[in-house]
Protein backbone atom coordinates (compact mmCIF):
# COMPACT_ATOMS: atom_id res chain seq x y z
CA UNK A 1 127.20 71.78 168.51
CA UNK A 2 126.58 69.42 171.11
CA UNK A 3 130.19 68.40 171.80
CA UNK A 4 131.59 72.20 171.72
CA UNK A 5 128.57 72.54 174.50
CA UNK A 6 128.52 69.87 176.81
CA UNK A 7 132.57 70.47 176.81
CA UNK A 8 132.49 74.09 177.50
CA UNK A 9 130.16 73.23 180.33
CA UNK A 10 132.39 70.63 182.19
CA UNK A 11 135.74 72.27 181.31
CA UNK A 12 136.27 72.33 185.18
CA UNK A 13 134.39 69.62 186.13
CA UNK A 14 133.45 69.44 189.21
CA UNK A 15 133.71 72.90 189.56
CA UNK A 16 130.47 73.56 187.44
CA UNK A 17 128.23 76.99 186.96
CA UNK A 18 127.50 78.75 190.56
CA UNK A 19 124.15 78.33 189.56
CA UNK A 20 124.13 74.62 189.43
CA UNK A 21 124.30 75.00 193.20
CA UNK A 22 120.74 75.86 193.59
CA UNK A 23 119.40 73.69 190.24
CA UNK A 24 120.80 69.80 191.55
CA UNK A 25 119.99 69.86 194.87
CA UNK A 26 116.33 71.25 193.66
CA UNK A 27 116.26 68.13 191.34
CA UNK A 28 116.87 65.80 193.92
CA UNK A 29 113.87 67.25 196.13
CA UNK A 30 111.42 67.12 193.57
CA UNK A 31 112.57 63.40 192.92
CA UNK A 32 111.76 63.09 196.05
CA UNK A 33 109.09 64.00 195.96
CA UNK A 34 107.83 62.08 193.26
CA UNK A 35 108.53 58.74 194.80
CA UNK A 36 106.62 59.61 198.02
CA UNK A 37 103.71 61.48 196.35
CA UNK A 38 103.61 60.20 192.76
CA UNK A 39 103.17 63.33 190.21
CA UNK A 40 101.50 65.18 192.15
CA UNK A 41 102.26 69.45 192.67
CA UNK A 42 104.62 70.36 194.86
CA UNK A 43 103.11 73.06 196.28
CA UNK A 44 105.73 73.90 199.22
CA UNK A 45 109.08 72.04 200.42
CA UNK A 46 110.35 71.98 203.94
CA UNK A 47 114.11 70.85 202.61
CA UNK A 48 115.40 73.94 202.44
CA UNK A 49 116.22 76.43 205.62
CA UNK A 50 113.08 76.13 207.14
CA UNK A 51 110.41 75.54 204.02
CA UNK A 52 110.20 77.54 201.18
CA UNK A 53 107.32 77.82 198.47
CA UNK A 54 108.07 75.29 195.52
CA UNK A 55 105.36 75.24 192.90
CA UNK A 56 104.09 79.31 193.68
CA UNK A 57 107.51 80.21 192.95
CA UNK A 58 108.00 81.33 189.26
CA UNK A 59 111.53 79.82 189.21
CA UNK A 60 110.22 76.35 189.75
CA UNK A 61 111.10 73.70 187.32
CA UNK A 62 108.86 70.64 188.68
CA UNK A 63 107.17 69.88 185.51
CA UNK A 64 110.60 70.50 183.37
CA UNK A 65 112.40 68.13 181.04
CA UNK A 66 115.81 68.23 183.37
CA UNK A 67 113.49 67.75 186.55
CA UNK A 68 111.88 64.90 184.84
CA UNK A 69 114.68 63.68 183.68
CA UNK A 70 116.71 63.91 187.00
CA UNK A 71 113.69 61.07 188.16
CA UNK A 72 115.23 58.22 186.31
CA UNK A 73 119.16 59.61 186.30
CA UNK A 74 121.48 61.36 188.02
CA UNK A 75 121.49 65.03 188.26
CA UNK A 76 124.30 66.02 186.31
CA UNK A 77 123.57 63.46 183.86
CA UNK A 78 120.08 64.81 183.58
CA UNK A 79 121.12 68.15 182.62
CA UNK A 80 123.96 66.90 180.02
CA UNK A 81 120.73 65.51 178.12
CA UNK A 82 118.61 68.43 178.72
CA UNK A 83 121.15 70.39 177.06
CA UNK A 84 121.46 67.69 174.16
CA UNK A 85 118.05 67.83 173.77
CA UNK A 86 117.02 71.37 173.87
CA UNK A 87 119.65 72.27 171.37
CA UNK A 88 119.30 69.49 169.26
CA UNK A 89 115.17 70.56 168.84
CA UNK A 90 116.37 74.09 168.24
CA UNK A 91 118.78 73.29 165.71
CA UNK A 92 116.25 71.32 163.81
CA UNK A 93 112.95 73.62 164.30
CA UNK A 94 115.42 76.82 163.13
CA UNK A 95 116.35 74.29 160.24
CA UNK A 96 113.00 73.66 159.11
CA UNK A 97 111.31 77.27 159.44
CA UNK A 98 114.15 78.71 157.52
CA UNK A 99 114.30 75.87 154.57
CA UNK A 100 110.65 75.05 154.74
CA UNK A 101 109.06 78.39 155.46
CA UNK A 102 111.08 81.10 154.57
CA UNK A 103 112.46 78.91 151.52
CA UNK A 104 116.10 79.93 151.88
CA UNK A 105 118.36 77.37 150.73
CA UNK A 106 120.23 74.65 152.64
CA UNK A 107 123.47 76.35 153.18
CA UNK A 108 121.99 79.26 154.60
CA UNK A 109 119.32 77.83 156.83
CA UNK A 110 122.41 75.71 158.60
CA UNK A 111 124.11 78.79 159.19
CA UNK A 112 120.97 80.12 160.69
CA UNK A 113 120.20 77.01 162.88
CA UNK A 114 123.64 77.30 163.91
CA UNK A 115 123.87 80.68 164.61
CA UNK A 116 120.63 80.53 166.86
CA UNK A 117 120.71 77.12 168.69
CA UNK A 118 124.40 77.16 169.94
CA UNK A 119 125.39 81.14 169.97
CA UNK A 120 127.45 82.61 173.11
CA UNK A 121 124.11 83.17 174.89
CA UNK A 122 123.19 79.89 174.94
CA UNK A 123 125.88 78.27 175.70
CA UNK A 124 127.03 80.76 178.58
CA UNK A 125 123.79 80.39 180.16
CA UNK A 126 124.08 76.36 180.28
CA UNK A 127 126.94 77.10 181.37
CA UNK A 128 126.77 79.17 184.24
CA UNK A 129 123.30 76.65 185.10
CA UNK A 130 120.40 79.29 183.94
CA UNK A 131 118.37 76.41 183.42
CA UNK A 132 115.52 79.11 182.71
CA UNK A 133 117.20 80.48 179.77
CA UNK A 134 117.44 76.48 178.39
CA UNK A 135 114.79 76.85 176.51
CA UNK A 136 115.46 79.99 174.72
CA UNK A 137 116.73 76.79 171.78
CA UNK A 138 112.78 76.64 171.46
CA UNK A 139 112.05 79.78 170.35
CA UNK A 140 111.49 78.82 166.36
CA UNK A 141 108.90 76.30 167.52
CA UNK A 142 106.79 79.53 168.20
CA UNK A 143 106.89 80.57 164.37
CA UNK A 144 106.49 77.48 163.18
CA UNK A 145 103.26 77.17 165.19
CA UNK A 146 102.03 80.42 163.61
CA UNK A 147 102.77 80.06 159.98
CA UNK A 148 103.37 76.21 159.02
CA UNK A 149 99.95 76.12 157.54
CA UNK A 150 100.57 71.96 157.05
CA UNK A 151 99.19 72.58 160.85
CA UNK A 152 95.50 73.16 160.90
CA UNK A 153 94.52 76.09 163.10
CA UNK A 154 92.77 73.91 165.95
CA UNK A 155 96.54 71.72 166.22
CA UNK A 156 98.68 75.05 165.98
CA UNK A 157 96.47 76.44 169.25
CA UNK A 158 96.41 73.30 171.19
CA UNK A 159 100.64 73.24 170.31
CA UNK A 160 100.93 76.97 170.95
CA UNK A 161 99.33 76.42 174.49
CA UNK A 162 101.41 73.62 175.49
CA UNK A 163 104.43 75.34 174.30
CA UNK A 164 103.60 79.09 176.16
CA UNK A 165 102.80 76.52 179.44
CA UNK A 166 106.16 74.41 179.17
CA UNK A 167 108.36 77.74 178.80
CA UNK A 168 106.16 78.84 182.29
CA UNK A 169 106.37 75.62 184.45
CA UNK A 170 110.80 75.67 183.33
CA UNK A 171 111.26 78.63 184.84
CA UNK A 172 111.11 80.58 181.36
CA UNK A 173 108.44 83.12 181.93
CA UNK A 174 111.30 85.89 180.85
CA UNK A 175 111.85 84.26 177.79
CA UNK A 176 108.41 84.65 177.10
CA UNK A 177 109.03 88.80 177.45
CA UNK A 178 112.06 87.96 175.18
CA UNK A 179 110.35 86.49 172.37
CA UNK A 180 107.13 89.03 172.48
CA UNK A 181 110.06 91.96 171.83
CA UNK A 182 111.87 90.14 169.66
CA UNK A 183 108.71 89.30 167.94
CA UNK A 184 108.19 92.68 167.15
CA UNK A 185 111.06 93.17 165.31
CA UNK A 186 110.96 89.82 163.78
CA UNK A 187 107.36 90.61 162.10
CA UNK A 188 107.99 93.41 159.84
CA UNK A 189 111.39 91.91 158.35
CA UNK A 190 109.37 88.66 158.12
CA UNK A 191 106.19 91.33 156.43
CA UNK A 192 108.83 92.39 154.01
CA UNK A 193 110.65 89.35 152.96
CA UNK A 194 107.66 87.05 152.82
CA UNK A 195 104.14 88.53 152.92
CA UNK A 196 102.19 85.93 151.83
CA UNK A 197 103.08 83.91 154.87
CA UNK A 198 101.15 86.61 157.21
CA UNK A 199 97.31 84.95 156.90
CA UNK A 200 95.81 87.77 159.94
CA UNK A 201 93.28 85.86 160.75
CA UNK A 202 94.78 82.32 161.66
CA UNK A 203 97.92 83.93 163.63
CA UNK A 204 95.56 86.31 165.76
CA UNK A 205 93.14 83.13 166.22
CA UNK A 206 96.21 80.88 167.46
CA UNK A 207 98.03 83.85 169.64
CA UNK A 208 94.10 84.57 170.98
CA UNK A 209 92.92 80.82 172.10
């Protein structure tokens, strides 16, 4: 999956997404930023026509994998690992809710991982640089959070937190609106295939805190 990826995205190398254009030169500003003010926010950055907003503006990345990433290596090569990583994590967290939670067997729960983690979406987004969409691979981390019950409820909502706040400070707040409408399809075929995973009280606890 990785390989068919990270080759679709430098089949023209140099000549990489148009939306690259606006993601490296942001990683390089927020690296610089880093080394002259340590981790702290960005809150606005005069490299760009005459100062822009940085941290106010919903399409930020600062506290992203790829940004943090791009701290320690170069741009580009910060982004081939993002895109390792993010759809290496999906693969494996749609692995494990399918064959662990939903109980289907092996065969089917690869398809399934597959299917999700590295469709045309995905990849057309990485490659076209929607870093926002990146983390779409994430998504089954969500429904693992709300009905592994090997998690105890106060883990799932500290997990569940972290995970709604990293899709908001990667520039993923509309994959957020994704998932809640794809969620609502998702339920009742989940209701009728598996009811006993739907325990009301802990998922409406976790989703609330």
């Amino acid at each position: 999956l990785n390989v068919i990826t990270l080759g679709v995205i430098n089949l023209r190398y140099p000549l990489v997404g148009h939306d690259y254009t606006l993601a490296l030169p942001s990683f390089l500003d927020t690296a610089l930023h880093y080394r002259l003010n340590g981790f702290a926010i960005q809150w606005f950055t005069p490299t760009f026509g005459g100062g822009i907003p940085a941290f106010p503006n919903p399409n930020n990345m600062q506290y992203s994998i790829p940004t943090l990433l791009a701290v320690i290596l170069p741009p580009w090569q910060a982004i081939m690992t993002s895109v390792v990583f993010y759809i290496s994590v999906g693969f494996i967290a749609c692995y494990y809710f399918f064959h662990k939670i939903l109980k289907l067997n092996w065969t089917s729960s690869i398809l399934g991982a597959f299917f999700f983690s590295a469709n045309g979406f995905v990849i057309t987004r990485m490659a076209t640089g929607q870093l926002g969409y990146f983390s779409f691979t994430l998504l089954a981390l969500f429904l693992i959070i709300l009905f592994d019950e090997r998690l105890t409820t106060k883990i799932a909502d500290a997990l569940f937190g972290l995970l709604v706040a990293s899709y908001i400070y990667s520039a993923g707040y509309f994959i957020i609106i994704i998932f809640g409408l794809s969620i609502l399809m998702l339920m009742p075929m989940l209701f009728l295939y598996k009811p006993e995973l739907f325990q009301w009280k802990r998922l409406f606890s976790i989703i609330f805190v």
